[in-house]
PDB file of N, CA and C in Angstrom:
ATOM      1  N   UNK A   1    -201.795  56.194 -47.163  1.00  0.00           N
ATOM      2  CA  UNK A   1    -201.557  57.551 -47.596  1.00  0.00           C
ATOM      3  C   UNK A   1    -200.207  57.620 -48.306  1.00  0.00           C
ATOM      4  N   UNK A   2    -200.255  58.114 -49.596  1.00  0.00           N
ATOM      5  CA  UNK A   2    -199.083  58.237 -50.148  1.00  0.00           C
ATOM      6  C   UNK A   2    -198.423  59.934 -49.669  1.00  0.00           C
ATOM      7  N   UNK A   3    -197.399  59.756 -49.296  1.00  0.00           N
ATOM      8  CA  UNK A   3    -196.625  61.272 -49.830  1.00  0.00           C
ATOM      9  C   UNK A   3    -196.388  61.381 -50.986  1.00  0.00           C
ATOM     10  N   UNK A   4    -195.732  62.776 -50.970  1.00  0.00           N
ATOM     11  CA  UNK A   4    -195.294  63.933 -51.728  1.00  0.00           C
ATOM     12  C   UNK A   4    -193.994  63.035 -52.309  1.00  0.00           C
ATOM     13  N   UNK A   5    -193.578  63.598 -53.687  1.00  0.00           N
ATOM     14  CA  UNK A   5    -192.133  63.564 -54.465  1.00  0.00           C
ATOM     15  C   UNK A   5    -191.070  64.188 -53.563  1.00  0.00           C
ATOM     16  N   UNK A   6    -191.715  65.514 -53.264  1.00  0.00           N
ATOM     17  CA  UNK A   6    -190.522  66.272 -52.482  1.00  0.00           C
ATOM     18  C   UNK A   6    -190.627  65.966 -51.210  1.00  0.00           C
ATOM     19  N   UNK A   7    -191.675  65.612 -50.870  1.00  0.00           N
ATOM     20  CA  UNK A   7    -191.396  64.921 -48.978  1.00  0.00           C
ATOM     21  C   UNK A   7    -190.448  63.731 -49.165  1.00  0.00           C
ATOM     22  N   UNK A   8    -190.618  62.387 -50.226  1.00  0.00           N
ATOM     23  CA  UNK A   8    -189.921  61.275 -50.199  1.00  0.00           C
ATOM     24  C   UNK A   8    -188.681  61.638 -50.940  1.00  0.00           C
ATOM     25  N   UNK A   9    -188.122  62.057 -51.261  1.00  0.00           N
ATOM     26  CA  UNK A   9    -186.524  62.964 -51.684  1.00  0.00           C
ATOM     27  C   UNK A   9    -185.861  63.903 -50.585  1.00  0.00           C
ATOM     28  N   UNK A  10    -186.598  64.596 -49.605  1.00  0.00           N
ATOM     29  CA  UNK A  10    -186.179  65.380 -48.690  1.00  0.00           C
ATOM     30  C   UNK A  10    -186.209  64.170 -47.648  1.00  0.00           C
ATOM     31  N   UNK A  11    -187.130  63.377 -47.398  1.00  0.00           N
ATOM     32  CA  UNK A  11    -186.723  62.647 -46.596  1.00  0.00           C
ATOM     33  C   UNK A  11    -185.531  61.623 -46.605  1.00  0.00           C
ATOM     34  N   UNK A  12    -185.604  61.055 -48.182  1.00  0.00           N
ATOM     35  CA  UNK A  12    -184.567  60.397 -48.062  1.00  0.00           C
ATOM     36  C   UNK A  12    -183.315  61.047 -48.461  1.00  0.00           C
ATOM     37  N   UNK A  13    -182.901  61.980 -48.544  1.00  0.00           N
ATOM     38  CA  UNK A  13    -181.957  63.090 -48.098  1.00  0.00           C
ATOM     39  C   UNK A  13    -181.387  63.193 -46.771  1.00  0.00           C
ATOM     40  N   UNK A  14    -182.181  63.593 -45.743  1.00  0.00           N
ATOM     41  CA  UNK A  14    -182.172  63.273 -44.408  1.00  0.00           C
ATOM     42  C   UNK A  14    -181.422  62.037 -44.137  1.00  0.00           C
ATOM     43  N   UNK A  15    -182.451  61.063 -44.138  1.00  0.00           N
ATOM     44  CA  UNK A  15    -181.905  59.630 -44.401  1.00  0.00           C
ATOM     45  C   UNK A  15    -180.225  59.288 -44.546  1.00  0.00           C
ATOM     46  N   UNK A  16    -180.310  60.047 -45.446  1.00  0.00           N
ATOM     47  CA  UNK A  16    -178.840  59.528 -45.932  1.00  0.00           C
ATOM     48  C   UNK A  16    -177.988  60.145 -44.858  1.00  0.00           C
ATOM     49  N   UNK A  17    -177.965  61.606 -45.038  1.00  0.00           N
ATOM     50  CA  UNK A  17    -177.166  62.573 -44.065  1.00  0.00           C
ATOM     51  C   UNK A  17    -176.738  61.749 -42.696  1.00  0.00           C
ATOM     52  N   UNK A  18    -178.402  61.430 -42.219  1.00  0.00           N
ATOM     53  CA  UNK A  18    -177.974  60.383 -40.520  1.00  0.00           C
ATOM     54  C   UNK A  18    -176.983  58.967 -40.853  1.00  0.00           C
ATOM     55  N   UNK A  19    -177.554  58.028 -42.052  1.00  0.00           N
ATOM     56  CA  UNK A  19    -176.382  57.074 -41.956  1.00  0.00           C
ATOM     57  C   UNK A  19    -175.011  57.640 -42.181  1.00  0.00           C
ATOM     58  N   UNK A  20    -174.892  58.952 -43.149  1.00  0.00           N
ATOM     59  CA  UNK A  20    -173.748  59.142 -43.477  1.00  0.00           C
ATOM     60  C   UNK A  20    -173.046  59.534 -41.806  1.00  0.00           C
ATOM     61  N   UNK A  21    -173.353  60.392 -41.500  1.00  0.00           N
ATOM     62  CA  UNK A  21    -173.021  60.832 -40.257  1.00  0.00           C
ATOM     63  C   UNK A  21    -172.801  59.542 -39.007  1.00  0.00           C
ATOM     64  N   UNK A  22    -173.950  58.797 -38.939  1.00  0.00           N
ATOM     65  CA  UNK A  22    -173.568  57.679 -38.302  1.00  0.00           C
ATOM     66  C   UNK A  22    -172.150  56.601 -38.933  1.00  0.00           C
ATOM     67  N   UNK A  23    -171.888  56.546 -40.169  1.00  0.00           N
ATOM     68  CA  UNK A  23    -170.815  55.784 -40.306  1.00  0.00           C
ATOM     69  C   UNK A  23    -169.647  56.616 -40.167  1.00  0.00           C
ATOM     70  N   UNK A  24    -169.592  57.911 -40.241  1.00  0.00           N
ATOM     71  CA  UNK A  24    -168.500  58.697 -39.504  1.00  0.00           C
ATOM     72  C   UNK A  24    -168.036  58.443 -38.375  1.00  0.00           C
ATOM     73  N   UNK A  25    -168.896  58.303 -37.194  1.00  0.00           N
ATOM     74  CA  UNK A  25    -168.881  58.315 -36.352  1.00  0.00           C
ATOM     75  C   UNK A  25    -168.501  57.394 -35.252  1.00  0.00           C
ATOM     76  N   UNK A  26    -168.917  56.224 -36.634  1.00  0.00           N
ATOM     77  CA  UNK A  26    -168.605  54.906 -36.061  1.00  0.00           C
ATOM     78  C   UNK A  26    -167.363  54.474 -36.336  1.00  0.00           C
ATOM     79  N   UNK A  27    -166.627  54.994 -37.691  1.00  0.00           N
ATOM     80  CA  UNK A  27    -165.682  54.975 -37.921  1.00  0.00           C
ATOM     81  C   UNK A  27    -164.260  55.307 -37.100  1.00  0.00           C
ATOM     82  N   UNK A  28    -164.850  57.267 -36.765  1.00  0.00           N
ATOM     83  CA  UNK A  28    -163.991  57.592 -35.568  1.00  0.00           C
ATOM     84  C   UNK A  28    -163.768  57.108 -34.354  1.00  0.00           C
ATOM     85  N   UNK A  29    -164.959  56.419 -33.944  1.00  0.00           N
ATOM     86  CA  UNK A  29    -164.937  55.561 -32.603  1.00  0.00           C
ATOM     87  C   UNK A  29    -164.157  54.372 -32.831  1.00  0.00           C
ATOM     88  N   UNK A  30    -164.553  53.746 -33.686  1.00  0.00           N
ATOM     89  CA  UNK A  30    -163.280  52.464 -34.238  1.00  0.00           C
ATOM     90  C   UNK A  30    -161.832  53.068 -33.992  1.00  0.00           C
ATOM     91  N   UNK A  31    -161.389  53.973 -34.409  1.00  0.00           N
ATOM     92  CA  UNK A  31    -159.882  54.352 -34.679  1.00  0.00           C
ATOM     93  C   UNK A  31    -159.358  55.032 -33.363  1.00  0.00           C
ATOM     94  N   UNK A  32    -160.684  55.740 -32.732  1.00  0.00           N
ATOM     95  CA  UNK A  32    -159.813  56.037 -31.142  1.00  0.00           C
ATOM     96  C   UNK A  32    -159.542  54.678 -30.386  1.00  0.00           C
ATOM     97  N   UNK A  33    -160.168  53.527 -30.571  1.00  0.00           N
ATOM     98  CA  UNK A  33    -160.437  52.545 -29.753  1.00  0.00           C
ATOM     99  C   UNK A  33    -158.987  51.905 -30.016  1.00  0.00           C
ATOM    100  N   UNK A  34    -159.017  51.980 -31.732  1.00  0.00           N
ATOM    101  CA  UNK A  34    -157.622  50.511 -31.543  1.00  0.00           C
ATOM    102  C   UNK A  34    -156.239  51.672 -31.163  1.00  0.00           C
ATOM    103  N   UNK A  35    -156.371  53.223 -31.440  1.00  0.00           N
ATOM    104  CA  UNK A  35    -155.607  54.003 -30.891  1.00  0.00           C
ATOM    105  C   UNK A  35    -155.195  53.127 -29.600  1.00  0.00           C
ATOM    106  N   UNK A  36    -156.148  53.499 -28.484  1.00  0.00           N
ATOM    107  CA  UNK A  36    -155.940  53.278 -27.096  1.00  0.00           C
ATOM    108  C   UNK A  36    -155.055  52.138 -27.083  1.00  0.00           C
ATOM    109  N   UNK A  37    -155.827  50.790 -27.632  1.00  0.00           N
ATOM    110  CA  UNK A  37    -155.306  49.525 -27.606  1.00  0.00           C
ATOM    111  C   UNK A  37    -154.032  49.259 -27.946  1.00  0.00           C
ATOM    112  N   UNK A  38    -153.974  49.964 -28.650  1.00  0.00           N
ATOM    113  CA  UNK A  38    -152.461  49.596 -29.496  1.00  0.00           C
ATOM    114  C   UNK A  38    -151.320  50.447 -28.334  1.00  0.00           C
ATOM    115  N   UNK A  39    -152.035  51.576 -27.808  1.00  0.00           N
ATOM    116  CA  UNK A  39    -150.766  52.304 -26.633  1.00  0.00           C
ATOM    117  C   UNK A  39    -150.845  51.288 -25.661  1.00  0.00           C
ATOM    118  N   UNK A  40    -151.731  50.938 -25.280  1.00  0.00           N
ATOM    119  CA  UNK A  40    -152.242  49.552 -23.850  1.00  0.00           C
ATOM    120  C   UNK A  40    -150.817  48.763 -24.119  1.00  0.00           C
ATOM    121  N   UNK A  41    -151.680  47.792 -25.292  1.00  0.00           N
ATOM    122  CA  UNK A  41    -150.856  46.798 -25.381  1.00  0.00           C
ATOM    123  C   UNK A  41    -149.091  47.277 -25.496  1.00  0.00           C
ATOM    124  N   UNK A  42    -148.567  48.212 -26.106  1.00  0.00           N
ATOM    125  CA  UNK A  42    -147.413  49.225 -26.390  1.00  0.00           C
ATOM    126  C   UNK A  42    -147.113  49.034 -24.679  1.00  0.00           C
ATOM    127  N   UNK A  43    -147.450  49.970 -24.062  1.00  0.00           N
ATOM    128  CA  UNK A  43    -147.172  50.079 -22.577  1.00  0.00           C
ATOM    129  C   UNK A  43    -146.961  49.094 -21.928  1.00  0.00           C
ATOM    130  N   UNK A  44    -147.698  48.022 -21.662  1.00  0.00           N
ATOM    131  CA  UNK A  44    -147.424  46.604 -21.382  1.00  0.00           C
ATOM    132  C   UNK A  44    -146.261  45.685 -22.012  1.00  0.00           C
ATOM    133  N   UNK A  45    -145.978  45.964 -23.103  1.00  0.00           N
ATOM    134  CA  UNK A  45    -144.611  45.307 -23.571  1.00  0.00           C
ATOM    135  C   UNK A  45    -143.525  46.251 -23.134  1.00  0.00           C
ATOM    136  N   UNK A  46    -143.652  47.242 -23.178  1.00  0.00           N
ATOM    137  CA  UNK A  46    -142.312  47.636 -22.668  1.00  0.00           C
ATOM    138  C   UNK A  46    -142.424  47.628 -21.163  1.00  0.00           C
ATOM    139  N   UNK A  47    -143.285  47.702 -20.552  1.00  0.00           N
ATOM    140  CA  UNK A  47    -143.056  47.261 -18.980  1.00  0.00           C
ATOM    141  C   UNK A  47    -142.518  46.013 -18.652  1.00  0.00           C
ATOM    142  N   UNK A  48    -142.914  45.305 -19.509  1.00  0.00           N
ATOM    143  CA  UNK A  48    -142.446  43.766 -19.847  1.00  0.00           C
ATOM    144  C   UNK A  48    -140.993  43.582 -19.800  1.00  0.00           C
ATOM    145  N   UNK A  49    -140.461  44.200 -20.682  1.00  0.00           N
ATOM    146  CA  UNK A  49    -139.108  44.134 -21.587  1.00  0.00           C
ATOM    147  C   UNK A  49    -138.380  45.085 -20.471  1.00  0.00           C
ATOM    148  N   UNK A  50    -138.612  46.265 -19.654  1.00  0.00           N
ATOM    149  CA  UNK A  50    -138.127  46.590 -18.419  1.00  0.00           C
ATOM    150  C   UNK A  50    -137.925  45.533 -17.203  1.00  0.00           C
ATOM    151  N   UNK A  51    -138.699  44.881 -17.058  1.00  0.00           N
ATOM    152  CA  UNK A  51    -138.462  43.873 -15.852  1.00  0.00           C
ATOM    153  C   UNK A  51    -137.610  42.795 -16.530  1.00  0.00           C
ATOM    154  N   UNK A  52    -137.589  42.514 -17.172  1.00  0.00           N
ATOM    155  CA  UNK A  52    -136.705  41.257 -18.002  1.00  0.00           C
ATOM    156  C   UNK A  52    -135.640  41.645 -17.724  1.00  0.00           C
ATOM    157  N   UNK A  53    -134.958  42.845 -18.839  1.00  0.00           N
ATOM    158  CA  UNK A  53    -133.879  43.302 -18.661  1.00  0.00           C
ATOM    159  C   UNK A  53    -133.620  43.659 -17.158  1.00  0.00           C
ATOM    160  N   UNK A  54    -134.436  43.932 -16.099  1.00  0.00           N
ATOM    161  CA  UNK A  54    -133.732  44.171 -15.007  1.00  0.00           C
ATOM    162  C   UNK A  54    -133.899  43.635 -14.062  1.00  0.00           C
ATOM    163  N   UNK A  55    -135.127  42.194 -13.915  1.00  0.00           N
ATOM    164  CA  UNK A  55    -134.945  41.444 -13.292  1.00  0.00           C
ATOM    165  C   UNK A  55    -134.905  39.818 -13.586  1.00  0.00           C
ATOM    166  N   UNK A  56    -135.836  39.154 -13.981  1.00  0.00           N
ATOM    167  CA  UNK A  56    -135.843  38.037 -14.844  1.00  0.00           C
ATOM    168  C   UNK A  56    -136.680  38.275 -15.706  1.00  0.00           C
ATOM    169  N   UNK A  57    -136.764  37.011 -16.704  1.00  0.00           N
ATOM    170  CA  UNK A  57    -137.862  36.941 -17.650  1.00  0.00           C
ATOM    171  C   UNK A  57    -139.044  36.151 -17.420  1.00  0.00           C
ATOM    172  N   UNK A  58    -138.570  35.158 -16.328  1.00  0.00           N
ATOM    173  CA  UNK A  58    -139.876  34.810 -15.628  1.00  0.00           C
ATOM    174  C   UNK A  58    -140.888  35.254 -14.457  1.00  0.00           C
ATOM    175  N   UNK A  59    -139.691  36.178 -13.611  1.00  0.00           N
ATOM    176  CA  UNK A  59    -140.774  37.048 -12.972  1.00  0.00           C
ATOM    177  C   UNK A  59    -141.407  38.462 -13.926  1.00  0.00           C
ATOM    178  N   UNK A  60    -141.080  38.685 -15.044  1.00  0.00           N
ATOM    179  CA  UNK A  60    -141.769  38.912 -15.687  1.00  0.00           C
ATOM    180  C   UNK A  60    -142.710  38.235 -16.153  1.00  0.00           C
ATOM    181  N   UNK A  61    -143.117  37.086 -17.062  1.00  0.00           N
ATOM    182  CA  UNK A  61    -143.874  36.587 -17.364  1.00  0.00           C
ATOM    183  C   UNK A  61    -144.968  36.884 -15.893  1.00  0.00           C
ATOM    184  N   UNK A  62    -144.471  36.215 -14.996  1.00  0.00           N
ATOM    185  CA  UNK A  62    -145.657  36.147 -13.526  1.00  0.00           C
ATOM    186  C   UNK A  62    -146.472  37.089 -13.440  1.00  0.00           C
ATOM    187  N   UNK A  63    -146.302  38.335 -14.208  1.00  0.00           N
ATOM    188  CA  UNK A  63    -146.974  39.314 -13.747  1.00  0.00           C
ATOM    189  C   UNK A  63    -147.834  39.785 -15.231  1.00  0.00           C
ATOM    190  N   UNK A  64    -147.305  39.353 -16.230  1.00  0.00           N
ATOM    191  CA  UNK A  64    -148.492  39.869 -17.515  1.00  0.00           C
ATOM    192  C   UNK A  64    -149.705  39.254 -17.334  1.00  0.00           C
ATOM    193  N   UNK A  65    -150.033  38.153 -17.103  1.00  0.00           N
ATOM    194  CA  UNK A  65    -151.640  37.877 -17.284  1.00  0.00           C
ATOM    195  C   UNK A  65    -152.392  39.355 -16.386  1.00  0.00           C
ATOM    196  N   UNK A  66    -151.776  39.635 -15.183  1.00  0.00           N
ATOM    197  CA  UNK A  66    -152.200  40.455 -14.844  1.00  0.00           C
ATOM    198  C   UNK A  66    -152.304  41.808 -15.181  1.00  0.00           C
ATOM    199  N   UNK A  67    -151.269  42.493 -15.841  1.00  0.00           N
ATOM    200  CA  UNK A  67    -151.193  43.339 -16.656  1.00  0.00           C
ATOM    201  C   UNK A  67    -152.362  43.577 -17.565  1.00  0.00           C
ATOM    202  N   UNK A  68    -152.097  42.497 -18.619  1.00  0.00           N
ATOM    203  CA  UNK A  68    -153.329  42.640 -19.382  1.00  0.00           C
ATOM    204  C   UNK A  68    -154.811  42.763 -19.325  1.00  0.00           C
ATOM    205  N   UNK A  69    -154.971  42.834 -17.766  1.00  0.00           N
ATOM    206  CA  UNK A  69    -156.277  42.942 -17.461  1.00  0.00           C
ATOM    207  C   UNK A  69    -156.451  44.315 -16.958  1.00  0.00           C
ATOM    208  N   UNK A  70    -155.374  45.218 -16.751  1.00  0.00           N
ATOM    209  CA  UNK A  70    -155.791  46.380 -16.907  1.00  0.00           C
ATOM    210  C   UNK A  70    -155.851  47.346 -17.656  1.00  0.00           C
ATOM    211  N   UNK A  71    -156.980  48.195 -17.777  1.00  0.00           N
ATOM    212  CA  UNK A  71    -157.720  48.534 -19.058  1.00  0.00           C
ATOM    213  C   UNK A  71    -157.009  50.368 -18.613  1.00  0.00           C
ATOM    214  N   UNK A  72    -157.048  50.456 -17.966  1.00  0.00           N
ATOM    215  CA  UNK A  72    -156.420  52.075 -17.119  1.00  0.00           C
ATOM    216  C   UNK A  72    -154.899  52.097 -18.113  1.00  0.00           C
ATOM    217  N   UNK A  73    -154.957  53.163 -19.125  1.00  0.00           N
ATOM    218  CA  UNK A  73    -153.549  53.449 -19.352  1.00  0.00           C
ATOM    219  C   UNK A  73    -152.755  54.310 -18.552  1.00  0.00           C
ATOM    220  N   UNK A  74    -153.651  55.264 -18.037  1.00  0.00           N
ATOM    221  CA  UNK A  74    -152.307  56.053 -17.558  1.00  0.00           C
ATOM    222  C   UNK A  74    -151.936  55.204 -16.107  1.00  0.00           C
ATOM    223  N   UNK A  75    -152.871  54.062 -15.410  1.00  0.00           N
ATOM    224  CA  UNK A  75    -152.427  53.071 -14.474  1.00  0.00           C
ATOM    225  C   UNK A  75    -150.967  52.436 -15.011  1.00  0.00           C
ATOM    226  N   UNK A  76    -151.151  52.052 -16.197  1.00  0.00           N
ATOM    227  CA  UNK A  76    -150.128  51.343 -17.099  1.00  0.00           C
ATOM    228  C   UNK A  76    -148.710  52.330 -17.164  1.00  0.00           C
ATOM    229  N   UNK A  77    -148.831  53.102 -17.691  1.00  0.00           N
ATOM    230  CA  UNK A  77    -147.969  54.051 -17.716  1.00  0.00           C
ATOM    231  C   UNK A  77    -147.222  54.514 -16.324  1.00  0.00           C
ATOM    232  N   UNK A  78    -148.255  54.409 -14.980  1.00  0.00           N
ATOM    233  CA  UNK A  78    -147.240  54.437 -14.027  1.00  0.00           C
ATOM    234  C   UNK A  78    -146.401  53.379 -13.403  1.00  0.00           C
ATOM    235  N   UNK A  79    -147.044  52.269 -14.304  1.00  0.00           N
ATOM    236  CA  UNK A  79    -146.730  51.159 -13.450  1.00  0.00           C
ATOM    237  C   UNK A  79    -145.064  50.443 -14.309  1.00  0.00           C
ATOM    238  N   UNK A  80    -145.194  51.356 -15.516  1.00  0.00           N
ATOM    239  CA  UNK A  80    -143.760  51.007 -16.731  1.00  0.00           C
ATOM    240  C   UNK A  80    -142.644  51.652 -15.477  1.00  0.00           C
ATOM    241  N   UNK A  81    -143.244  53.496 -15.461  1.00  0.00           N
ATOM    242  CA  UNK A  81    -142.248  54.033 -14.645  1.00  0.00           C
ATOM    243  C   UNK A  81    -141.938  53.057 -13.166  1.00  0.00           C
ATOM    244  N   UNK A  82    -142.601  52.769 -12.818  1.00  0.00           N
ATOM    245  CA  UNK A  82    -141.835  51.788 -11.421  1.00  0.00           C
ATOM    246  C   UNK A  82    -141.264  50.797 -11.748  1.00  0.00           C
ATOM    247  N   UNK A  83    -141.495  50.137 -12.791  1.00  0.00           N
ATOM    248  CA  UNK A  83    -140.498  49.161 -13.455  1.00  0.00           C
ATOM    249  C   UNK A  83    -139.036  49.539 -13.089  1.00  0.00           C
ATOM    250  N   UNK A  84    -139.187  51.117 -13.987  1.00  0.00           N
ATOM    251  CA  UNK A  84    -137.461  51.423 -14.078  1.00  0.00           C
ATOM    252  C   UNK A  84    -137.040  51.684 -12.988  1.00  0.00           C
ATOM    253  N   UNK A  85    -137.865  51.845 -11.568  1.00  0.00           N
ATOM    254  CA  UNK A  85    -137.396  52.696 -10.751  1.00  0.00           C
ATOM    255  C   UNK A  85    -137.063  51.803  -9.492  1.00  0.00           C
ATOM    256  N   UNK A  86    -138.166  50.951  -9.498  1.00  0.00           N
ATOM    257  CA  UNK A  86    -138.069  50.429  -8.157  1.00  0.00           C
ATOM    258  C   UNK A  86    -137.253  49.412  -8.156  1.00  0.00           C
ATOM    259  N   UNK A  87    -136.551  48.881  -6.822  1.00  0.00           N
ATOM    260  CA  UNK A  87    -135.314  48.697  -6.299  1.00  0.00           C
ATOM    261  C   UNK A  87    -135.042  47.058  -6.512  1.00  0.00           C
ATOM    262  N   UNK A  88    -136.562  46.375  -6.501  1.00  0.00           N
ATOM    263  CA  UNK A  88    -136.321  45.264  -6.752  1.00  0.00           C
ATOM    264  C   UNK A  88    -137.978  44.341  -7.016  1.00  0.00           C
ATOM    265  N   UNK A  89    -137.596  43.142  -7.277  1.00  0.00           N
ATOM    266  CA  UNK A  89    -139.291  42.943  -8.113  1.00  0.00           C
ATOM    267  C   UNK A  89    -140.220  42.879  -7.375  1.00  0.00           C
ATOM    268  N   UNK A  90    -139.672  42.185  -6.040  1.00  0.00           N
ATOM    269  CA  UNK A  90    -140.589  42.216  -4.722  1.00  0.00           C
ATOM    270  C   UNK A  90    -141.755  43.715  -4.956  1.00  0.00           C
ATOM    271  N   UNK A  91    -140.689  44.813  -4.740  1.00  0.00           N
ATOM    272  CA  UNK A  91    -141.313  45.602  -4.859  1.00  0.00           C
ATOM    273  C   UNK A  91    -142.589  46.269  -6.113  1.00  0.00           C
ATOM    274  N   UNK A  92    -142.186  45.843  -7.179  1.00  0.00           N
ATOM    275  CA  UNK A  92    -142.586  46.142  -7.949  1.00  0.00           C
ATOM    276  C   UNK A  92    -144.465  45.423  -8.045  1.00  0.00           C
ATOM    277  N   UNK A  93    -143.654  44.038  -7.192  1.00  0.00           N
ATOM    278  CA  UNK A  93    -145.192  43.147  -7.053  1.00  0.00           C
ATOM    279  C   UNK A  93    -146.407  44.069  -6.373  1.00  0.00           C
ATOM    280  N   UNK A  94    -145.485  44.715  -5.416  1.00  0.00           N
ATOM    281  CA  UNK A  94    -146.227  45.262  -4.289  1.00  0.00           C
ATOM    282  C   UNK A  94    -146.892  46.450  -4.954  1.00  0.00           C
ATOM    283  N   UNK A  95    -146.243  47.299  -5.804  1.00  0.00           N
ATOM    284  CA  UNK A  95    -146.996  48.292  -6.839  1.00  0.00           C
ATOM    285  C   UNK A  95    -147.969  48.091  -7.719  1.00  0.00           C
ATOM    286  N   UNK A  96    -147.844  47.340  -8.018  1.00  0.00           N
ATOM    287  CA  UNK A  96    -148.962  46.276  -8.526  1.00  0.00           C
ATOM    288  C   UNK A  96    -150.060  45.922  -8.123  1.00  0.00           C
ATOM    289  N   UNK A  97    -149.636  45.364  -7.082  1.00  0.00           N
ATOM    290  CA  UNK A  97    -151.148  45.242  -5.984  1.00  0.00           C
ATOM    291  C   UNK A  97    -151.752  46.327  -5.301  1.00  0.00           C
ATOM    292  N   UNK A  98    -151.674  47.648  -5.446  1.00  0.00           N
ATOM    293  CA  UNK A  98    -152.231  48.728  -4.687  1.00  0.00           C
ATOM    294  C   UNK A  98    -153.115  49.218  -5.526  1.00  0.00           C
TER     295      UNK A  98
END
């Protein structure tokens, strides 16, 4: 069965509208994503660069592989603030692990 001129023009009208709309969409999802990533990774270096400066640079190092496995920013974000706060790295380990 053949269609219509104006069914196969309205349809592929349609057509278009959904990919167009789908590459929007996909687009915006791309750009919130490396958003996030880029604060992640952001948050994690300066939590980094907090323990260095205030305790070593190798008990820093000890603790990024682990870092980087958490995907939770605002986890991240509390865990920069205990950087600055807490009293010593021991502790900081221990914030870490909860």
């Amino acid at each position: 069965m053949q269609e219509s001129p104006f069914y196969q023009v309205h349809f592929g009208k349609v057509m278009q509208r959904g990919v167009e709309q789908g590459i929007e969409q996909g687009i915006e999802q791309g750009i919130e994503q490396g958003i996030e990533r880029g604060a992640r990774e952001n948050t994690i270096e300066n939590i980094l660069t907090v323990l260095t400066a205030r305790f070593s640079q190798d008990d820093a190092h000890t603790v990024q592989p682990t870092l980087e496995t958490i995907t939770d920013l605002h986890r991240l974000k509390q865990l920069h603030l205990s950087a600055v706060l807490v009293p010593n790295f021991q502790t900081f380990l221990q914030t870490l692990e909860a």
